[in-house]
N, C-alpha and C. Protein backbone atom coordinates (compact mmCIF):
# COMPACT_ATOMS: atom_id res chain seq x y z
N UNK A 1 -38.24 -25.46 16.13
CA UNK A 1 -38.55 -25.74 14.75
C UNK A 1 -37.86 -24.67 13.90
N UNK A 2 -37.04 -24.79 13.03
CA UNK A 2 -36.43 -24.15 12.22
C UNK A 2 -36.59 -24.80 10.36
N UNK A 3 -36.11 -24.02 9.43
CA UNK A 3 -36.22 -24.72 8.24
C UNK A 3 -34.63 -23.46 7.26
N UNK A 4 -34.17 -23.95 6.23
CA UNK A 4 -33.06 -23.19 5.90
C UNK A 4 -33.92 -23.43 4.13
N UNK A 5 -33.90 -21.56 4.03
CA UNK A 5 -34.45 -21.41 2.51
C UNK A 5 -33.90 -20.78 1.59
N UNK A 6 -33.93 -20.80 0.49
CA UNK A 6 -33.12 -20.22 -1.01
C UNK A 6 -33.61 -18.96 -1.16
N UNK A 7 -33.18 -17.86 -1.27
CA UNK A 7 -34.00 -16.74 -1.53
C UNK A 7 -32.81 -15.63 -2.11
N UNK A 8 -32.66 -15.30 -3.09
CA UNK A 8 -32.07 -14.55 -3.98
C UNK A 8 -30.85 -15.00 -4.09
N UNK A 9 -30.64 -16.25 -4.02
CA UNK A 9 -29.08 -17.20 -4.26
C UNK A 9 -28.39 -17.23 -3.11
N UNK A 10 -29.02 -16.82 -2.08
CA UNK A 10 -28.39 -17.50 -0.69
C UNK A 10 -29.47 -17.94 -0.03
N UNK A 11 -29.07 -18.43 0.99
CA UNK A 11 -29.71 -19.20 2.12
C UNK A 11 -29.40 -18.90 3.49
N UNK A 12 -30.93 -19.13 4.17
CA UNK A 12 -31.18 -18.54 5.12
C UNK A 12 -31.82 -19.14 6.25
N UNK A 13 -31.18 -19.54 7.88
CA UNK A 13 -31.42 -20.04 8.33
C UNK A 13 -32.82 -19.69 9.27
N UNK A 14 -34.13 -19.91 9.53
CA UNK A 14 -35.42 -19.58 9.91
C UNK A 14 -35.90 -19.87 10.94
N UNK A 15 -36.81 -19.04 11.82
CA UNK A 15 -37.64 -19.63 12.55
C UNK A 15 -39.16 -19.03 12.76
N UNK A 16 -39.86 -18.67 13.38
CA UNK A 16 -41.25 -18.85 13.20
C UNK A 16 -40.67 -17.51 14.28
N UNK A 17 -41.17 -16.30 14.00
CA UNK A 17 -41.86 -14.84 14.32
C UNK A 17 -40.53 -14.09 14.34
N UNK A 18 -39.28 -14.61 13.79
CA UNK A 18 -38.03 -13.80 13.67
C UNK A 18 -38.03 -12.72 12.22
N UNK A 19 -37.25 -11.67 12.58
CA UNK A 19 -37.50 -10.64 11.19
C UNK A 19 -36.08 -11.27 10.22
N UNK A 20 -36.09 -11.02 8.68
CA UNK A 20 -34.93 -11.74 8.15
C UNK A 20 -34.93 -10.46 7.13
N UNK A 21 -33.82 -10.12 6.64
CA UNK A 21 -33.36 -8.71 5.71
C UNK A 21 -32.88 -10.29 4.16
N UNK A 22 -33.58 -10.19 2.85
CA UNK A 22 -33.78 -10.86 1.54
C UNK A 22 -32.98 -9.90 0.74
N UNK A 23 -32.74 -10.43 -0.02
CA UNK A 23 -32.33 -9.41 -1.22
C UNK A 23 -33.68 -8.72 -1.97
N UNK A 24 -33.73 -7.56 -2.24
CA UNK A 24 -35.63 -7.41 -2.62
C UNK A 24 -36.64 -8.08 -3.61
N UNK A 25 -37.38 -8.24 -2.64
CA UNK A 25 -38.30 -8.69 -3.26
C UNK A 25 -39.41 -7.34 -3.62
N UNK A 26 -40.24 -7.73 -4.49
CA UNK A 26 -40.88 -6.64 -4.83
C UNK A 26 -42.40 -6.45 -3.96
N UNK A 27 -43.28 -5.73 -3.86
CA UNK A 27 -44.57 -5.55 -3.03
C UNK A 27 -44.44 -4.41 -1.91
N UNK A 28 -45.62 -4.52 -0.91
CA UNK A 28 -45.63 -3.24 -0.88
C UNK A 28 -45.53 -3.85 1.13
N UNK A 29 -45.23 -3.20 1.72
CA UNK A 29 -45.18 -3.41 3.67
C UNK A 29 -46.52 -4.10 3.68
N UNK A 30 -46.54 -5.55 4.11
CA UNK A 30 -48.00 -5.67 4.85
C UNK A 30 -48.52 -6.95 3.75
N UNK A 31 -47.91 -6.79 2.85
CA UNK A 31 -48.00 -8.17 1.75
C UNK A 31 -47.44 -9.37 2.47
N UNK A 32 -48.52 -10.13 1.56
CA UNK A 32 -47.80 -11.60 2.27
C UNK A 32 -46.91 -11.98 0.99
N UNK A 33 -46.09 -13.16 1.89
CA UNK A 33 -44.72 -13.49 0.47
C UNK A 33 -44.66 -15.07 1.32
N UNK A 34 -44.14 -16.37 0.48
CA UNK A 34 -44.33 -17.10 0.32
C UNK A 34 -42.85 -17.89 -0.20
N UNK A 35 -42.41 -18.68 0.69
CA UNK A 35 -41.26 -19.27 -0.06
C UNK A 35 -41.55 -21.00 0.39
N UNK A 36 -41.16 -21.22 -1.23
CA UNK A 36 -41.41 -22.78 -1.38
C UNK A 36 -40.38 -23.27 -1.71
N UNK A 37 -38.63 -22.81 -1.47
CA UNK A 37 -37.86 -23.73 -2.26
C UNK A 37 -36.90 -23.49 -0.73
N UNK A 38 -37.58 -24.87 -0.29
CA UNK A 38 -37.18 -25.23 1.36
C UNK A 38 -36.33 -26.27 1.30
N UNK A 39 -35.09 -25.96 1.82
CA UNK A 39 -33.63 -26.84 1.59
C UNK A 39 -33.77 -28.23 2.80
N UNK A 40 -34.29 -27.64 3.94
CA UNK A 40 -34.05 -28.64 5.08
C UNK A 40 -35.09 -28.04 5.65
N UNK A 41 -35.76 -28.67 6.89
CA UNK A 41 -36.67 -28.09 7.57
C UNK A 41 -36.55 -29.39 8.98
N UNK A 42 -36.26 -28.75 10.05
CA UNK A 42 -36.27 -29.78 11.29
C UNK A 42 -37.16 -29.18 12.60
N UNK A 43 -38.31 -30.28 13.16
CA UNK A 43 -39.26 -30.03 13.96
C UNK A 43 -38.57 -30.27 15.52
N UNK A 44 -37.44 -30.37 15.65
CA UNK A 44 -37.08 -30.81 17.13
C UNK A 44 -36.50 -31.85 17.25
N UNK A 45 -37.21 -32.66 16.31
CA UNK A 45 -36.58 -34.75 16.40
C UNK A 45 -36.49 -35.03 15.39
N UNK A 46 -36.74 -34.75 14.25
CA UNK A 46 -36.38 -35.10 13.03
C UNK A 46 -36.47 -34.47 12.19
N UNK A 47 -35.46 -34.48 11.17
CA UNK A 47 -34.45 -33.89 10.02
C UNK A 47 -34.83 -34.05 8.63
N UNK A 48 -35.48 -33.03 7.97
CA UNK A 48 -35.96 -33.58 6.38
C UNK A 48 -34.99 -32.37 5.76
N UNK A 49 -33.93 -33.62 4.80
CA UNK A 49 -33.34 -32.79 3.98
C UNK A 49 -34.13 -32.67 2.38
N UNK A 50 -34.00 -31.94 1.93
CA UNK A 50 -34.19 -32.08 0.44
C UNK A 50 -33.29 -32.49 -0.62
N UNK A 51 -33.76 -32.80 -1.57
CA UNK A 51 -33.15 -33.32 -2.85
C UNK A 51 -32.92 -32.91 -3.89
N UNK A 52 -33.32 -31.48 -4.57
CA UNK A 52 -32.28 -30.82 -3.59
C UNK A 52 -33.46 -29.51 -2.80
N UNK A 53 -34.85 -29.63 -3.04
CA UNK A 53 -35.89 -28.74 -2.02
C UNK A 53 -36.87 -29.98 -1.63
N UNK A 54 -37.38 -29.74 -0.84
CA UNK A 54 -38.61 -30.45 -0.19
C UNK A 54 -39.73 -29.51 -0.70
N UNK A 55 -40.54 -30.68 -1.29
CA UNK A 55 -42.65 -30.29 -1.73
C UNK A 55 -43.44 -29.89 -0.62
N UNK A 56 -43.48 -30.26 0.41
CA UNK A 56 -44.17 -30.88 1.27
C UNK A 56 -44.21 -29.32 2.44
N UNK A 57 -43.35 -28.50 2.48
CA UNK A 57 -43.09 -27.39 3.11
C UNK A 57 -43.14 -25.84 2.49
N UNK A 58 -43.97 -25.61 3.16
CA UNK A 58 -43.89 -23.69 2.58
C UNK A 58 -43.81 -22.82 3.79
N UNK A 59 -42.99 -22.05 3.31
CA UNK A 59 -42.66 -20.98 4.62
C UNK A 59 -43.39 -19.27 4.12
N UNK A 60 -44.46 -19.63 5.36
CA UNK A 60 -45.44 -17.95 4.82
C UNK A 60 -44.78 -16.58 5.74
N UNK A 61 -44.56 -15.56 5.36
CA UNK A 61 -44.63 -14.43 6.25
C UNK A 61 -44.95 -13.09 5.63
N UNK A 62 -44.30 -11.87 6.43
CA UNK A 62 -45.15 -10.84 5.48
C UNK A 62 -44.66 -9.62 5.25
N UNK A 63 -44.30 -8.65 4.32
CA UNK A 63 -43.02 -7.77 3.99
C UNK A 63 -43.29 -6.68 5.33
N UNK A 64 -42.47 -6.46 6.16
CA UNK A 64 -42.34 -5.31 7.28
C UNK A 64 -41.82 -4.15 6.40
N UNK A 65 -40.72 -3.99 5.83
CA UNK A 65 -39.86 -2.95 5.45
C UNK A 65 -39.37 -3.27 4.15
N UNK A 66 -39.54 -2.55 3.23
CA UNK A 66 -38.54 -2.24 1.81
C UNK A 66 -37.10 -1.32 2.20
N UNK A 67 -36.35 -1.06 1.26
CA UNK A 67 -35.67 -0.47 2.02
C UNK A 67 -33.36 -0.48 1.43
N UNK A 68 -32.60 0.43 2.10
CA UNK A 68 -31.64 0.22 1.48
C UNK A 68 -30.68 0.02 2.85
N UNK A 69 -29.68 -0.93 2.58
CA UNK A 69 -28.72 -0.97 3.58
C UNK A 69 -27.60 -0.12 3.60
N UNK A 70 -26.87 0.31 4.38
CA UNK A 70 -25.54 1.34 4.81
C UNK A 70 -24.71 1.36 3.45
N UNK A 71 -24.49 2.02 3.00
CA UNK A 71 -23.50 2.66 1.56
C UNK A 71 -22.28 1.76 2.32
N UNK A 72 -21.62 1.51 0.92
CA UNK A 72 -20.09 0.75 1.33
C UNK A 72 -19.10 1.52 0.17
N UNK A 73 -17.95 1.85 0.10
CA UNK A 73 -17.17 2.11 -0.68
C UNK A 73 -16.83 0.99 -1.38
N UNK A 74 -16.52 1.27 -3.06
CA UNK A 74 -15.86 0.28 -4.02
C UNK A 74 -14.71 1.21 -4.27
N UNK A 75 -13.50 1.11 -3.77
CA UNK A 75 -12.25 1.90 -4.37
C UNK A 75 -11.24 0.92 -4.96
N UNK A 76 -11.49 0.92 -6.57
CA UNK A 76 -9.98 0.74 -7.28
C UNK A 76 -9.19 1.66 -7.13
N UNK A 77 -7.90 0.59 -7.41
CA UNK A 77 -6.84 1.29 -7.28
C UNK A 77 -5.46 0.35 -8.14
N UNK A 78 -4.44 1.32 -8.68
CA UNK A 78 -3.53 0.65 -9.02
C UNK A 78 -2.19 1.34 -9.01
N UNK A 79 -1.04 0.79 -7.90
CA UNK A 79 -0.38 1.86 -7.75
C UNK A 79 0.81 2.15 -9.01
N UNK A 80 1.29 3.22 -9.08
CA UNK A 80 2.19 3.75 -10.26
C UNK A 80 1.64 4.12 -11.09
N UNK A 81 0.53 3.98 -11.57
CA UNK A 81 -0.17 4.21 -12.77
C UNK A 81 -1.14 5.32 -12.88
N UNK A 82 -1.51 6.21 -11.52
CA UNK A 82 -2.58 7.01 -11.44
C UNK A 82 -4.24 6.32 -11.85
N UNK A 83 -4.55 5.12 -11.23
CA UNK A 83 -5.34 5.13 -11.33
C UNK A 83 -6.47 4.89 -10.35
N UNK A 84 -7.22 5.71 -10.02
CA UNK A 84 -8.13 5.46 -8.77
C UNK A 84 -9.94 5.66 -9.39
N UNK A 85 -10.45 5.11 -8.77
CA UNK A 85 -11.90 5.25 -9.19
C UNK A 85 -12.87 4.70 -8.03
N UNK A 86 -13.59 5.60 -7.00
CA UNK A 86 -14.40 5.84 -6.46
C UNK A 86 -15.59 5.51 -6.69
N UNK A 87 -16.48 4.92 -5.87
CA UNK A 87 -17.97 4.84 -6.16
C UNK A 87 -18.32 4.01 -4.73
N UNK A 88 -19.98 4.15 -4.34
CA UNK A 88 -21.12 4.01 -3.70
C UNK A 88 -21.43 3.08 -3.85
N UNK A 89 -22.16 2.21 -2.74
CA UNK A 89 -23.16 1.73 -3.58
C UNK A 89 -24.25 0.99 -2.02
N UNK A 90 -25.33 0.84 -2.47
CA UNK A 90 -26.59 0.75 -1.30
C UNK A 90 -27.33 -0.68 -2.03
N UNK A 91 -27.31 -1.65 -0.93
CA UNK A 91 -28.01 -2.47 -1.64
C UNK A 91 -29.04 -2.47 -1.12
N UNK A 92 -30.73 -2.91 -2.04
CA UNK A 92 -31.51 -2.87 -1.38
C UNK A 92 -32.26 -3.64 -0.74
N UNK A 93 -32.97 -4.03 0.08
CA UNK A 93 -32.98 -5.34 0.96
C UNK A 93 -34.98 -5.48 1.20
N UNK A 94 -35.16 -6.79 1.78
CA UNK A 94 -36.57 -6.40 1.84
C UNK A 94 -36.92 -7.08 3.23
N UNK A 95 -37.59 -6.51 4.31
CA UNK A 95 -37.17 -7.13 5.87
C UNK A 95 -38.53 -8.04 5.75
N UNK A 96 -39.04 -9.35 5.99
CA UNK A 96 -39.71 -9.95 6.25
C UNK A 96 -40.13 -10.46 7.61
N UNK A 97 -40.99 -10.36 7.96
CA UNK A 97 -41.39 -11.59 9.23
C UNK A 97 -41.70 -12.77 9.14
N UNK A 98 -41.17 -13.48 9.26
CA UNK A 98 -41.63 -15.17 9.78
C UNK A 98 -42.97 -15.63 10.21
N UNK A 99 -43.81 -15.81 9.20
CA UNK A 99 -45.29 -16.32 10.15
C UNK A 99 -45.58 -17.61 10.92
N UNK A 100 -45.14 -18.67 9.61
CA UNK A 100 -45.34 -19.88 9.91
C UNK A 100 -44.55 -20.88 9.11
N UNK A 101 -44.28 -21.90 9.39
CA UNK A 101 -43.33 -22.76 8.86
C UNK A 101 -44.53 -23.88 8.59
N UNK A 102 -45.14 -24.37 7.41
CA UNK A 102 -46.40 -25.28 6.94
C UNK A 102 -46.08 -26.45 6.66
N UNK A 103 -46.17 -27.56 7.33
CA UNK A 103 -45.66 -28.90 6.66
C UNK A 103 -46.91 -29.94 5.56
């Protein structure tokens, strides 16, 4: 049983007790969180797509970790011109567990 959900403008493929890294959501480790804008959801034998979400499905689980992912470099650059410009940057992510998939 799997279901694929919308959550900070991407989508994410699911299953029931797997951990998933969101773009953050806000709350505190140990909160429950709740997503209702369920794209597809399939039990083994049959396939419910949405139109473009399905009503009928909510996917519960519960925040494990807040938190920031590995720094990446942003380096412009333009050659002949001297121009370079350096910077960081950490995005921050929010790790969830998978409780249950609710039809």
């Amino acid at each position: 049983m799997y279901a694929i959900i919308a959550s900070g403008g991407k989508q994410y493929k699911i299953q029931e007790g797997e951990i998933l890294r969101v773009e953050k959501i806000s709350g505190e480790p140990g909160a429950p969180v709740s997503f209702d804008r369920v794209l597809m959801f399939s039990d083994g034998e049959n396939v419910s797509i949405g139109r473009p979400v399905l009503d009928n499905i909510v996917v519960r689980g519960h925040i494990v970790e807040q938190g920031k992912a590995k720094k990446i470099i942003v380096f412009k650059y333009k050659k002949r011109k001297g121009y370079r410009r350096k910077q960081g940057h950490r995005q921050q992510f929010t790790a969830i567990k998978i409780d249950s998939i609710e039809t």
